[in-house]
C-alpha atoms as a PDB file:
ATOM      1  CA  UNK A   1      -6.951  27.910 -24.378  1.00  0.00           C
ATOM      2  CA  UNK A   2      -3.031  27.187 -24.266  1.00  0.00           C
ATOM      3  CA  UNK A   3      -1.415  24.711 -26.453  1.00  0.00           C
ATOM      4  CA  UNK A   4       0.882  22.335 -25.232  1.00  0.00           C
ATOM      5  CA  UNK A   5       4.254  23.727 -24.426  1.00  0.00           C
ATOM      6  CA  UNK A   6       6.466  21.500 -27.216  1.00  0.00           C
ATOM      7  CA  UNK A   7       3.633  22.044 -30.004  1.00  0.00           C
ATOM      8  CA  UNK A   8       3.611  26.156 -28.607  1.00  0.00           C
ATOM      9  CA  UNK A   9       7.660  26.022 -29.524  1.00  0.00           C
ATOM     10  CA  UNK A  10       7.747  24.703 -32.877  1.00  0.00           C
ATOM     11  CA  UNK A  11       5.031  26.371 -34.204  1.00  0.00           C
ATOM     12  CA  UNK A  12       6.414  29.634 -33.033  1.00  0.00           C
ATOM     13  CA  UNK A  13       6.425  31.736 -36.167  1.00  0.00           C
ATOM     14  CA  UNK A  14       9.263  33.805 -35.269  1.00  0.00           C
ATOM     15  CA  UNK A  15      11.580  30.313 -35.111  1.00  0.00           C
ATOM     16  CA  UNK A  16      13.067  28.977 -38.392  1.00  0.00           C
ATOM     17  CA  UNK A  17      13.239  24.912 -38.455  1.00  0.00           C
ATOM     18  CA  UNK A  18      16.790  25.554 -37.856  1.00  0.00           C
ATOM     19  CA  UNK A  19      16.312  27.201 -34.446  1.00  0.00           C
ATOM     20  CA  UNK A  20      13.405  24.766 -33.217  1.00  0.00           C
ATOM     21  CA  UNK A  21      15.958  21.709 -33.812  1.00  0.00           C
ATOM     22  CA  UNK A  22      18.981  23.774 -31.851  1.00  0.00           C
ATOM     23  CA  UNK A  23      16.932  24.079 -29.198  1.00  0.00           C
ATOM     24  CA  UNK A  24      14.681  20.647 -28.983  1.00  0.00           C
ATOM     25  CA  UNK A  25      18.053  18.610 -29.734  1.00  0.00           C
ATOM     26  CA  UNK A  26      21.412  20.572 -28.757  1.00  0.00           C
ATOM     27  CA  UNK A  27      20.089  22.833 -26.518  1.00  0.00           C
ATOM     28  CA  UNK A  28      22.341  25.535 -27.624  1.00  0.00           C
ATOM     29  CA  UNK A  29      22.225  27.993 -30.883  1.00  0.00           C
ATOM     30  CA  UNK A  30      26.174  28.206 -31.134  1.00  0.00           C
ATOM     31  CA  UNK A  31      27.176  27.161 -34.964  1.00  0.00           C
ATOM     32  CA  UNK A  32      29.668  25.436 -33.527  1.00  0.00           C
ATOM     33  CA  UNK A  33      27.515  23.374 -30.871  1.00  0.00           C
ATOM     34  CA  UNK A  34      25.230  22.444 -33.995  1.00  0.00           C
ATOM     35  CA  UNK A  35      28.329  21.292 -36.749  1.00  0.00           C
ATOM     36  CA  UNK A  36      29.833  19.439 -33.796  1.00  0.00           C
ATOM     37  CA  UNK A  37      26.809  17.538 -32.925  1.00  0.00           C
ATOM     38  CA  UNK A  38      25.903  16.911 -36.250  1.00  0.00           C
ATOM     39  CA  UNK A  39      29.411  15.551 -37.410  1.00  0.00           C
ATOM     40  CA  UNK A  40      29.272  13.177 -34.435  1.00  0.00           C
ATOM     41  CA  UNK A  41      26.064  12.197 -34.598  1.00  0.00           C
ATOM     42  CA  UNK A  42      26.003  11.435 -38.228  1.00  0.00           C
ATOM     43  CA  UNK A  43      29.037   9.687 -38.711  1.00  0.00           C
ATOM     44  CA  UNK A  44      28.794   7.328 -35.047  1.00  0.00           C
ATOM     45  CA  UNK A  45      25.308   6.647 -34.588  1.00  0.00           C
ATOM     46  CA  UNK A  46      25.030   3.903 -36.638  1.00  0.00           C
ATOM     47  CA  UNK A  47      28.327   3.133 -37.214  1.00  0.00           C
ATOM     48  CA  UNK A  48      28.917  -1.157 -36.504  1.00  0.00           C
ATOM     49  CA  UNK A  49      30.981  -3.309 -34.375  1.00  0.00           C
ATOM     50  CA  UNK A  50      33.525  -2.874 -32.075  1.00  0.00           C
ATOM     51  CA  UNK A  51      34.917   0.096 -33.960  1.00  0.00           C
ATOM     52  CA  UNK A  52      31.643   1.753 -33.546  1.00  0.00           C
ATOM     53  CA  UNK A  53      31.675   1.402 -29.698  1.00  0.00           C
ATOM     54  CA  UNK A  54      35.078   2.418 -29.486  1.00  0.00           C
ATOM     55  CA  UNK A  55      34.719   5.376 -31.982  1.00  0.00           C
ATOM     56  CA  UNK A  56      31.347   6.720 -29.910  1.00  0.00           C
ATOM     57  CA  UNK A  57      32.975   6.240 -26.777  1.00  0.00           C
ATOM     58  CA  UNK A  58      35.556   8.463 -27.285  1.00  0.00           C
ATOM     59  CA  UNK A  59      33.247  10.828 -29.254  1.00  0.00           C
ATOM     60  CA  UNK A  60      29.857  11.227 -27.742  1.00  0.00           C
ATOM     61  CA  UNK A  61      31.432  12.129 -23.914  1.00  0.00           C
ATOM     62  CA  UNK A  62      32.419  15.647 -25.765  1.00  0.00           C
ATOM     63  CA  UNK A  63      29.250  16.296 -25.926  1.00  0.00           C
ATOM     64  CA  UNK A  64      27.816  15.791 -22.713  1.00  0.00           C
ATOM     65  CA  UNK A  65      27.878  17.804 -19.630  1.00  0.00           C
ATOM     66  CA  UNK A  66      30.475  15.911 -17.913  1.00  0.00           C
ATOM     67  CA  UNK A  67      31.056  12.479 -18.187  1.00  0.00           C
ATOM     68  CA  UNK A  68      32.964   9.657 -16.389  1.00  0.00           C
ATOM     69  CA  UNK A  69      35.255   6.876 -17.847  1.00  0.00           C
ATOM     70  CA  UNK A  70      34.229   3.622 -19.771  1.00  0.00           C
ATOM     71  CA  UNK A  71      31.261   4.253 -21.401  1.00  0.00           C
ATOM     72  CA  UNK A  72      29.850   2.366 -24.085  1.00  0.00           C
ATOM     73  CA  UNK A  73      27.399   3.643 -26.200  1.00  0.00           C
ATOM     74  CA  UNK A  74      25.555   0.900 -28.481  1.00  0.00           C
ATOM     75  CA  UNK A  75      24.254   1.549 -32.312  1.00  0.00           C
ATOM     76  CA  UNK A  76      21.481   4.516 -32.754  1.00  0.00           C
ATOM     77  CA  UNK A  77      22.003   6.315 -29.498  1.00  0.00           C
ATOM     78  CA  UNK A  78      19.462   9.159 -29.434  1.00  0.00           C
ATOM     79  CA  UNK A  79      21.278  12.015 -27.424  1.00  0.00           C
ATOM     80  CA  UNK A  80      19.062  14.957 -26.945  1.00  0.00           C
ATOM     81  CA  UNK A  81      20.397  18.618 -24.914  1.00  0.00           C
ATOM     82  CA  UNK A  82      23.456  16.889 -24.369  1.00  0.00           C
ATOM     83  CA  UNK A  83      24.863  19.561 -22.131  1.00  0.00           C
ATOM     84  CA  UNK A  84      22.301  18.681 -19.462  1.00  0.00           C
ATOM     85  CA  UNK A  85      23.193  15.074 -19.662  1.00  0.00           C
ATOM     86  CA  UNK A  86      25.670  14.185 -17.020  1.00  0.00           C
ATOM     87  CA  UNK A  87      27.397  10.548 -16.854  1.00  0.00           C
ATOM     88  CA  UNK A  88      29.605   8.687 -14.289  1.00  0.00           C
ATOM     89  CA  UNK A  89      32.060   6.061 -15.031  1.00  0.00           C
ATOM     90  CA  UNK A  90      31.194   2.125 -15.766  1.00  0.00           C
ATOM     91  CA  UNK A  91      28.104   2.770 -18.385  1.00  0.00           C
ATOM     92  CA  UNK A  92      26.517   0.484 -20.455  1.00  0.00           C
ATOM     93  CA  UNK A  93      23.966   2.667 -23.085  1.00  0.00           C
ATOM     94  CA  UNK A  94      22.423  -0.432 -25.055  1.00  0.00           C
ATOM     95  CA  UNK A  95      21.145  -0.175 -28.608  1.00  0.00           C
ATOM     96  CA  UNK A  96      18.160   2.481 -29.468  1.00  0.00           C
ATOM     97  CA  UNK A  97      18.212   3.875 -26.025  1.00  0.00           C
ATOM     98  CA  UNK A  98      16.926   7.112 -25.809  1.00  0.00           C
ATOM     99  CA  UNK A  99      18.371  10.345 -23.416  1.00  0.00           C
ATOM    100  CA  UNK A 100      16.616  13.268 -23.817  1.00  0.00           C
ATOM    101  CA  UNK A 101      16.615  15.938 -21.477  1.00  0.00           C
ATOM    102  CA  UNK A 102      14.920  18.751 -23.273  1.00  0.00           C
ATOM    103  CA  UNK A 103      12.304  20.887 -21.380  1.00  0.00           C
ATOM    104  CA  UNK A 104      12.933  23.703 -18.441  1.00  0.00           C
ATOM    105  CA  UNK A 105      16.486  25.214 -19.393  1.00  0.00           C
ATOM    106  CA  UNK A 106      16.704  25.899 -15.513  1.00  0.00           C
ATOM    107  CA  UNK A 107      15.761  22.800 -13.878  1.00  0.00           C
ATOM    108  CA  UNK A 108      16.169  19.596 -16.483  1.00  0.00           C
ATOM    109  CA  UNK A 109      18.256  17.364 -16.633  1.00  0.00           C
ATOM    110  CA  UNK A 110      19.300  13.586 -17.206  1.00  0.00           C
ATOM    111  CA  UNK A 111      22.441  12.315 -14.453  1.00  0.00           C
ATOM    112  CA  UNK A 112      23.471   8.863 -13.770  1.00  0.00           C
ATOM    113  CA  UNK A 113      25.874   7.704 -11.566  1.00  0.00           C
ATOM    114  CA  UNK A 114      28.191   5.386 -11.900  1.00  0.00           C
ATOM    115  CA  UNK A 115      28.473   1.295 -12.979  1.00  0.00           C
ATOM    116  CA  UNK A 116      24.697   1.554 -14.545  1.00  0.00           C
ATOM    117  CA  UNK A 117      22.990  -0.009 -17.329  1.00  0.00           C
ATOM    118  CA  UNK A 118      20.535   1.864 -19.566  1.00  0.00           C
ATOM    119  CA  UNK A 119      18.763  -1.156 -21.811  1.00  0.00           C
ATOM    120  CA  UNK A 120      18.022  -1.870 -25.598  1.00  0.00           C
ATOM    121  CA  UNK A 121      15.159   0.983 -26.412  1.00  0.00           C
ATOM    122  CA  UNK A 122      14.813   2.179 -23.054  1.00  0.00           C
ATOM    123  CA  UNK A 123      13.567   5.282 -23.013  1.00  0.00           C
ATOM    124  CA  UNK A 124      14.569   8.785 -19.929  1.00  0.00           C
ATOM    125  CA  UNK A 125      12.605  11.786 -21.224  1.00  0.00           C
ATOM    126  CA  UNK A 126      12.597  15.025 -19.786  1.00  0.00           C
ATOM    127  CA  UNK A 127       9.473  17.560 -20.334  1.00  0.00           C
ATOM    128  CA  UNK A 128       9.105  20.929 -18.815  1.00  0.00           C
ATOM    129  CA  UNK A 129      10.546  21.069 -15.299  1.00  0.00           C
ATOM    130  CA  UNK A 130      11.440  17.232 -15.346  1.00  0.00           C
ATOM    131  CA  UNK A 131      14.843  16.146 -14.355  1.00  0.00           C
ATOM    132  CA  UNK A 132      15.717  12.404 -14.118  1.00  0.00           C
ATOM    133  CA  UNK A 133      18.307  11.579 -11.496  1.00  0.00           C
ATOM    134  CA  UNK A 134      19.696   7.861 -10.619  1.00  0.00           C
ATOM    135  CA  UNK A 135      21.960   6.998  -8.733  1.00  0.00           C
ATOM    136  CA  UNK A 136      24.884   4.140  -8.465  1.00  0.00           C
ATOM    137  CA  UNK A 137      24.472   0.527  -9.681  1.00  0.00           C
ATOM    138  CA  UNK A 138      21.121   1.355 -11.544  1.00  0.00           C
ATOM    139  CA  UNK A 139      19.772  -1.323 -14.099  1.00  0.00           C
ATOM    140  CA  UNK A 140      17.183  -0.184 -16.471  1.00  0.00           C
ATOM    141  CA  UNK A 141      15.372  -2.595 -18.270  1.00  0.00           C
ATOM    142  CA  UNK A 142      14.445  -2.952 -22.509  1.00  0.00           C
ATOM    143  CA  UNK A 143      12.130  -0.609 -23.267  1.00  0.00           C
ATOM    144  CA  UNK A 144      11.289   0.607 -20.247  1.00  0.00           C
ATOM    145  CA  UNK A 145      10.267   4.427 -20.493  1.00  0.00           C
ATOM    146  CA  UNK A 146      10.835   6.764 -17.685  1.00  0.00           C
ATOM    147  CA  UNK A 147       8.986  10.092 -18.343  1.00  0.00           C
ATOM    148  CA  UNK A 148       9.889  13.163 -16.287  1.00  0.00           C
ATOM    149  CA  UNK A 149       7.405  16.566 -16.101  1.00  0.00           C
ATOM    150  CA  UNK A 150       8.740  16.474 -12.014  1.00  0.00           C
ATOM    151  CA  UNK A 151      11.573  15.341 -10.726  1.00  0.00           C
ATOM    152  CA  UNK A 152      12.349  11.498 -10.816  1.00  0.00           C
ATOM    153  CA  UNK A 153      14.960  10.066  -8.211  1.00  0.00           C
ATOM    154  CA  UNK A 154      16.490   6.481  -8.275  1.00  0.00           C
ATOM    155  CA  UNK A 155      18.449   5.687  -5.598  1.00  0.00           C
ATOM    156  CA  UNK A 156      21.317   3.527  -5.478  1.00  0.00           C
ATOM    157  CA  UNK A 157      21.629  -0.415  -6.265  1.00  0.00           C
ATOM    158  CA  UNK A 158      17.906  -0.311  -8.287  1.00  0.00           C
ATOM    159  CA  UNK A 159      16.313  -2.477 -10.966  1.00  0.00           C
ATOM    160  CA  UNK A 160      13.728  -1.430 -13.283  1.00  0.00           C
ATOM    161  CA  UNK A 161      12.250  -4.587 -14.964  1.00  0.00           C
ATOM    162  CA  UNK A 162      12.086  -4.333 -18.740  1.00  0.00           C
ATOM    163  CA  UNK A 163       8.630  -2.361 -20.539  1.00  0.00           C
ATOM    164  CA  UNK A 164       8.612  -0.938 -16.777  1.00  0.00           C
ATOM    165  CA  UNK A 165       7.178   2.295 -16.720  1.00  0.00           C
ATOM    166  CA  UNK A 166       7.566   5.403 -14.371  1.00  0.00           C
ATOM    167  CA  UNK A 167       5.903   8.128 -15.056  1.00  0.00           C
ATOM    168  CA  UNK A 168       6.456  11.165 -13.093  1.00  0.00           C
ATOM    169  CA  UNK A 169       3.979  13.279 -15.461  1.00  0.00           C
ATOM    170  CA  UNK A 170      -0.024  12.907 -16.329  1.00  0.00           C
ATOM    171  CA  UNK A 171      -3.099  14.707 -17.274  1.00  0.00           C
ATOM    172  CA  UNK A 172      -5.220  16.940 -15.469  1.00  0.00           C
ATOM    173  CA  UNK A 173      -9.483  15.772 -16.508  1.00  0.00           C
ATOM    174  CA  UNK A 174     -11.636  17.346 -14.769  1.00  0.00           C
ATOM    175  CA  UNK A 175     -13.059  19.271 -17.324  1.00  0.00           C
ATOM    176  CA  UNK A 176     -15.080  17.501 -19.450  1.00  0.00           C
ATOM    177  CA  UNK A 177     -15.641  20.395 -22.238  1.00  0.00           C
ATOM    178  CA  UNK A 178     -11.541  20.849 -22.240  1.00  0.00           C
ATOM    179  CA  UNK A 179      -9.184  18.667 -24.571  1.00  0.00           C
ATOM    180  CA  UNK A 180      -7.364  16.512 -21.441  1.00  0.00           C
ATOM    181  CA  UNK A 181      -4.335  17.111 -23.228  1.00  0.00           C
ATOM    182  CA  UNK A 182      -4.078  21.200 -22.859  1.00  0.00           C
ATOM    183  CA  UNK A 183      -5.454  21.376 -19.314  1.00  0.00           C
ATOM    184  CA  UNK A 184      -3.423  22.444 -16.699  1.00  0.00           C
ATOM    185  CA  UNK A 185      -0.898  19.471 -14.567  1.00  0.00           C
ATOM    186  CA  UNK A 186      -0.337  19.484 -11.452  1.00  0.00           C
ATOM    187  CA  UNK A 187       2.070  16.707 -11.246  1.00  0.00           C
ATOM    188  CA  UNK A 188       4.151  15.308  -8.243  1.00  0.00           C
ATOM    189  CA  UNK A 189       7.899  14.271  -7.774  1.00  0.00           C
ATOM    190  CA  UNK A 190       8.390  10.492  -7.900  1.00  0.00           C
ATOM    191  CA  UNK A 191      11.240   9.071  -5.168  1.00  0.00           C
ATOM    192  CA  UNK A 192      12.552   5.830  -5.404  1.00  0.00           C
ATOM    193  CA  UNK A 193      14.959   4.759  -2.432  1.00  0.00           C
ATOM    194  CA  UNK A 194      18.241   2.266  -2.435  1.00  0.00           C
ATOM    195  CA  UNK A 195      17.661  -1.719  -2.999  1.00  0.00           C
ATOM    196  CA  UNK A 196      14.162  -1.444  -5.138  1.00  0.00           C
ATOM    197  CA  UNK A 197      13.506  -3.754  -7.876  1.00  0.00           C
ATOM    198  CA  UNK A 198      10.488  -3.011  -9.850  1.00  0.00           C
ATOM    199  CA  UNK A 199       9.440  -6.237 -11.693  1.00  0.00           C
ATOM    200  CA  UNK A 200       8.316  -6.234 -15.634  1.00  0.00           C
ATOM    201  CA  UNK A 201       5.330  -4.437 -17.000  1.00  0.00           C
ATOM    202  CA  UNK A 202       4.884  -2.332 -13.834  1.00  0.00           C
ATOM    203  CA  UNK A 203       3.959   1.187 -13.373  1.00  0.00           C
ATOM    204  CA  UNK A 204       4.673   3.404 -11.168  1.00  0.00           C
ATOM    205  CA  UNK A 205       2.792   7.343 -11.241  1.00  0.00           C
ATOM    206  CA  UNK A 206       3.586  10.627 -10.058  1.00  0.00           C
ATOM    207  CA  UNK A 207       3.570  11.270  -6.487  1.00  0.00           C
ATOM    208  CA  UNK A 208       4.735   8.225  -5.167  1.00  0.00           C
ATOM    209  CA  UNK A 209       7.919   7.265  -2.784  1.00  0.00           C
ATOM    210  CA  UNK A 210       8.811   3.487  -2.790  1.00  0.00           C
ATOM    211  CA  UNK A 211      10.905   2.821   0.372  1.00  0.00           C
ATOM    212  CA  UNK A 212      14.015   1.176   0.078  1.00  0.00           C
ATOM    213  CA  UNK A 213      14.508  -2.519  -0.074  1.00  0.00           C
ATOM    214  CA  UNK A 214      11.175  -2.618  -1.607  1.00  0.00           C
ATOM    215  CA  UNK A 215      10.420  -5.061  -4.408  1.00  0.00           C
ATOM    216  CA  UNK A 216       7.404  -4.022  -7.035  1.00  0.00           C
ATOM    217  CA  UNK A 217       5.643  -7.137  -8.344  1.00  0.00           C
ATOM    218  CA  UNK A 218       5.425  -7.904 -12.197  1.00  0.00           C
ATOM    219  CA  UNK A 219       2.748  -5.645 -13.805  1.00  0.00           C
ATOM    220  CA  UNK A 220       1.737  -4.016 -10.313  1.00  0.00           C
ATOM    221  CA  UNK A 221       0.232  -0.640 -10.975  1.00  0.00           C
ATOM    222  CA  UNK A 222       2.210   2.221  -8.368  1.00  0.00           C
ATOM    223  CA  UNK A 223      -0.555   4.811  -7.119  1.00  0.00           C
ATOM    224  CA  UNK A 224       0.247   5.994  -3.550  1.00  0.00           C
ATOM    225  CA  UNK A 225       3.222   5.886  -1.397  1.00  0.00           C
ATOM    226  CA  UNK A 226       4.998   2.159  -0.372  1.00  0.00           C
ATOM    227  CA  UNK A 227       7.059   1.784   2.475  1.00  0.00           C
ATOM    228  CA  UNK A 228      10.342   0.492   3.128  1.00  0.00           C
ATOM    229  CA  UNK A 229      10.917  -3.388   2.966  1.00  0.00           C
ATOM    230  CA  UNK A 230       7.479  -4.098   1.239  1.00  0.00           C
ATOM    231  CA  UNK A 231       6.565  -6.333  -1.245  1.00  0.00           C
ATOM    232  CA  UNK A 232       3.704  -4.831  -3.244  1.00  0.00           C
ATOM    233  CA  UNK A 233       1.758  -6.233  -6.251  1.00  0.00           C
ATOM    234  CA  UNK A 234      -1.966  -5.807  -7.988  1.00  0.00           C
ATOM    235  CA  UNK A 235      -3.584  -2.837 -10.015  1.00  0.00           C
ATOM    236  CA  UNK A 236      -3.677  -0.850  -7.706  1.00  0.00           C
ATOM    237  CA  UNK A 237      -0.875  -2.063  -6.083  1.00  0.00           C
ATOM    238  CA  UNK A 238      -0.835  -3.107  -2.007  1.00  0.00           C
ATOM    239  CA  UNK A 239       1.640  -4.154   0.095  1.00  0.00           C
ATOM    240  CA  UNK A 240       1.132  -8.277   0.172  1.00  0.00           C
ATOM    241  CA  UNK A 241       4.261  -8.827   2.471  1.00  0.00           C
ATOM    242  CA  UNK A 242       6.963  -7.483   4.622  1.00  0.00           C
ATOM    243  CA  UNK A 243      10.458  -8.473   3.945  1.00  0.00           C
ATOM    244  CA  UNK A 244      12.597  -9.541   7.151  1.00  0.00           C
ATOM    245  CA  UNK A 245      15.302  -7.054   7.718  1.00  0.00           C
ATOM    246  CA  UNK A 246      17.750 -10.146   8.313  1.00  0.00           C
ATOM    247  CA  UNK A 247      17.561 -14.044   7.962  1.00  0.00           C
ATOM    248  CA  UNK A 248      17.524 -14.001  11.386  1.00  0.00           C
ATOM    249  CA  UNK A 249      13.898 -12.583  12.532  1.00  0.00           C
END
């Protein structure tokens, strides 16, 4: 029987608390990487008002892979393997937002293009070989929670409605006699295309492509594959209507 992969880490015995938080947070054992982080981290996070956003903007791009310009970076930020975080230029990180791209050192990864929003408390998380890619002129809604064990793609000029969730990751039950959450995944990619808006409440699970210029109804529940220019909505969701390609037809 195999323990989850996270618990597996930190209750390695030959890992001090120091070492588990290098790696589940920084990503990196260098001193240096760790006093940096922490400096930042402790004195901006929380830090109010304009000030604050100006101060973190400057600040937290240092710690990122690469990052473009103007980004703004709201109060309690959670920033997690920052050198796998990549950023383009025109960002809005809202309040409590979460990036964490811990997992795979090989294959995760958060990266965001450029002129996006990232929400109050949304949440991009990153577990074992997830990576979370979106592209330009992405909206994510409050709280919604992207989860990545596969890779995630967002395409360009997308809107995820707020408590939205996407959930390229899941739980392998068929057996009974095995805790669900230590049996083996087998969990698929999740592709979003260009011009999708995914309305409120909705979920979307591994596995699926949503076509572009697709629109994803309020609370609509995402199980197999929906084409391009489709409306779909329901639990499970089905396509109710096809968009016209042009006023025209």
């Amino acid at each position: 029987m195999s323990y989850k992969p996270l618990l597996t880490q930190i209750a390695a015995r030959d890992k001090s608390p120091v070492r588990n938080y290098q790696d589940l947070f920084i990503g990196s054992r260098s001193p240096a990487s760790l006093i940096w982080y922490e400096l930042i981290i402790s004195f901006l996070q929380s830090f109010p008002g304009a000030l604050g956003i100006f101060l973190r903007s400057k600040a937290y791009p240092r710690l990122l892979k690469s990052c473009g310009r103007n980004i703004l970076f709201g109060r309690n930020v959670t920033l997690r393997v920052t050198r796998r975080i990549t950023l383009g230029s025109h960002i809005l990180i809202d309040d409590n937002a979460v990036l964490d791209a811990k997992g795979d050192s090989d294959s995760s990864f958060i990266r965001c293009g450029d002129e996006a929003e990232i929400s109050r408390n949304a949440i991009l998380a990153c577990k074992g070989a997830g990576s979370i890619a979106l592209g330009n002129f992405v909206s994510i809604g409050r709280n919604a929670l992207l989860s990545a064990r596969a890779p995630l793609r967002i395409g360009d000029n997308c809107s995820i409605g707020p408590y939205a969730c996407i959930l390229a990751s899941g739980h392998d039950w068929s057996d009974p006699e095995t805790p669900i959450l230590i049996q083996d995944r087998d969990v698929g990619e999740i592709v979003i295309g260009n011009n999708v808006w995914i309305g409120a409440h909705a979920t979307v699970l591994d596995g699926v492509t949503i076509g572009d210029n697709s629109v994803i109804g309020v609370g609509a529940v995402v199980t197999h594959d929906i084409p391009p220019y489709r409306i779909a909505a329901g639990a499970p969701a089905r396509v109710v209507r096809i968009r016209e390609t042009s006023p025209s037809k």
